[in-house]
Protein backbone atom coordinates (compact mmCIF):
# COMPACT_ATOMS: atom_id res chain seq x y z
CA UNK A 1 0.00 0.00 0.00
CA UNK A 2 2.72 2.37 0.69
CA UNK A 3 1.12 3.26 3.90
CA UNK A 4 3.85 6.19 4.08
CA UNK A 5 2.13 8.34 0.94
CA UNK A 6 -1.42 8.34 2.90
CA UNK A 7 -2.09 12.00 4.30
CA UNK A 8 -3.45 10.59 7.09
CA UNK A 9 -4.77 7.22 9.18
CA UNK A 10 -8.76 7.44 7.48
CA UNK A 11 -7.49 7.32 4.27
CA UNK A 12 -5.12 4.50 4.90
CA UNK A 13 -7.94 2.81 6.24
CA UNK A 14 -10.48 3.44 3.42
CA UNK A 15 -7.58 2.13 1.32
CA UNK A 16 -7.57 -1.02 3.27
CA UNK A 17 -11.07 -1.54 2.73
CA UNK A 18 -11.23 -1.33 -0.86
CA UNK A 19 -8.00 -3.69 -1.37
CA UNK A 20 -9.47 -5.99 1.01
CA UNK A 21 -12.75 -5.97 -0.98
CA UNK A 22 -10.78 -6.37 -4.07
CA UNK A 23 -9.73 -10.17 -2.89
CA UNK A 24 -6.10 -9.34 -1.30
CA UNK A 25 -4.56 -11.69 0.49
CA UNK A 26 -1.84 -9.66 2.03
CA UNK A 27 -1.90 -6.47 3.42
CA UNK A 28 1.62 -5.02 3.00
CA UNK A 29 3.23 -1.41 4.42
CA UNK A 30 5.89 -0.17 2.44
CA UNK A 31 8.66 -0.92 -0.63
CA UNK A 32 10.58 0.69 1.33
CA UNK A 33 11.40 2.85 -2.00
CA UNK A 34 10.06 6.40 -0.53
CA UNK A 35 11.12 8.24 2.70
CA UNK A 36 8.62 6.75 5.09
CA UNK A 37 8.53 3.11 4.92
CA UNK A 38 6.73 0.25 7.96
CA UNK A 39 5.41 2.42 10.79
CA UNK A 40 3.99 0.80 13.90
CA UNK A 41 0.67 3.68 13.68
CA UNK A 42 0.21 2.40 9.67
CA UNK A 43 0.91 -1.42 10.86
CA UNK A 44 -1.96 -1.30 13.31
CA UNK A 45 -4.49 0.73 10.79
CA UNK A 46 -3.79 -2.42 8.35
CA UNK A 47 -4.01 -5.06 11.32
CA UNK A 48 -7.42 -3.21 12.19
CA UNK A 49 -8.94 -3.57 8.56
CA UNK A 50 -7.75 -7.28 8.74
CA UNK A 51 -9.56 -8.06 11.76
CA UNK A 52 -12.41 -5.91 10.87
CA UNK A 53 -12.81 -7.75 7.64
CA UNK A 54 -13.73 -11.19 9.26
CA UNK A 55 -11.26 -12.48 6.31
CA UNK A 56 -7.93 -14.24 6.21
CA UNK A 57 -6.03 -12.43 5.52
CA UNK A 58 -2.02 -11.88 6.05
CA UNK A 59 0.01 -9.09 7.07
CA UNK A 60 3.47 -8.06 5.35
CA UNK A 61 5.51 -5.22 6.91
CA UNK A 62 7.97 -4.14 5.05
CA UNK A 63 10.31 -0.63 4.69
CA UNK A 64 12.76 0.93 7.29
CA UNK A 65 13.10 -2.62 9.50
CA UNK A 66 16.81 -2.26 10.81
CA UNK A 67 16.69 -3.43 14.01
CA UNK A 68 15.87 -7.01 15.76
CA UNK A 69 13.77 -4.02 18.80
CA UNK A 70 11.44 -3.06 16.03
CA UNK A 71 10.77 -6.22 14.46
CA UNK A 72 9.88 -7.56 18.14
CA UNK A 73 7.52 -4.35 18.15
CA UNK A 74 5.73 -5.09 15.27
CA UNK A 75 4.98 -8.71 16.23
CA UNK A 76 3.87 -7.69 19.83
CA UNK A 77 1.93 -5.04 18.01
CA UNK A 78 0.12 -7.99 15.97
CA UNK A 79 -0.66 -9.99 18.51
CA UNK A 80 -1.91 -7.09 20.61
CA UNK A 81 -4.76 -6.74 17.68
CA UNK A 82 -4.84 -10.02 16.68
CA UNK A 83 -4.06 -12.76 19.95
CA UNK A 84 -1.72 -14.29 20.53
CA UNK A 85 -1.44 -17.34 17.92
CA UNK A 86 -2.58 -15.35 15.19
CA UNK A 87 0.94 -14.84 13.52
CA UNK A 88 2.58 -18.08 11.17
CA UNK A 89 4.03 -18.82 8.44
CA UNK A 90 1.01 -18.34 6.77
CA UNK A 91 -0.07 -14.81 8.15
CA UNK A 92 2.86 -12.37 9.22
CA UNK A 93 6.14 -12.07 7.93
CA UNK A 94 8.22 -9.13 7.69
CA UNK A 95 10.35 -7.89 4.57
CA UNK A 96 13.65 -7.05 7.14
CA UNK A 97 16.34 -8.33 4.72
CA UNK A 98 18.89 -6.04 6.51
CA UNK A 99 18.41 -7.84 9.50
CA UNK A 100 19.14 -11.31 8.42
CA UNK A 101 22.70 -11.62 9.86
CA UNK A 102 21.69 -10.15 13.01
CA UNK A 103 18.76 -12.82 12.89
CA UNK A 104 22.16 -15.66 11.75
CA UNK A 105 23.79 -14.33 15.33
């Protein structure tokens, strides 16, 4: 979605609807190609469609992920929304690819 273009959380949100609506199965932040990539405020706005939605649907955050603290955020975020099981394989993953040797350590 490149949740970092949206002026504000509403129209993130509205956004979220219609993709939803359109059949997506993933709900992703960021490329991570303009200034303002993953966010914990746009993460929940996207978790908050999902659940709203009934559907199942995965999340995807992606964009500005340096550090092993934030990508702990972003999962205690989720389950915060979501409970506690509701992360997998199959649901959550996060596009980090500068963390993977700290993830290797």
């Amino acid at each position: 979605l490149e949740t970092g273009a949206f002026p504000d959380k509403k129209s993130l949100a509205s956004a979220c609807e219609d993709v939803i609506k359109a059949g997506a199965d993933f709900l992703k932040t960021s490329t991570g190609k303009i200034a303002i990539g993953a966010t914990l405020e746009s993460a929940e706005v996207l978790l908050n469609a999902i659940q709203k939605s009934g559907k199942p649907i995965g999340l995807k955050v992606s964009g500005g992920i340096k550090t092993i603290e934030q990508a702990t955020q972003y999962l205690t975020l989720t389950q915060q929304i979501m409970g506690q099981n509701w992360a997998s394989l199959t649901t959550f993953r996060l596009g980090a690819s500068q963390l993977i040797d700290l993830i290797i350590k």
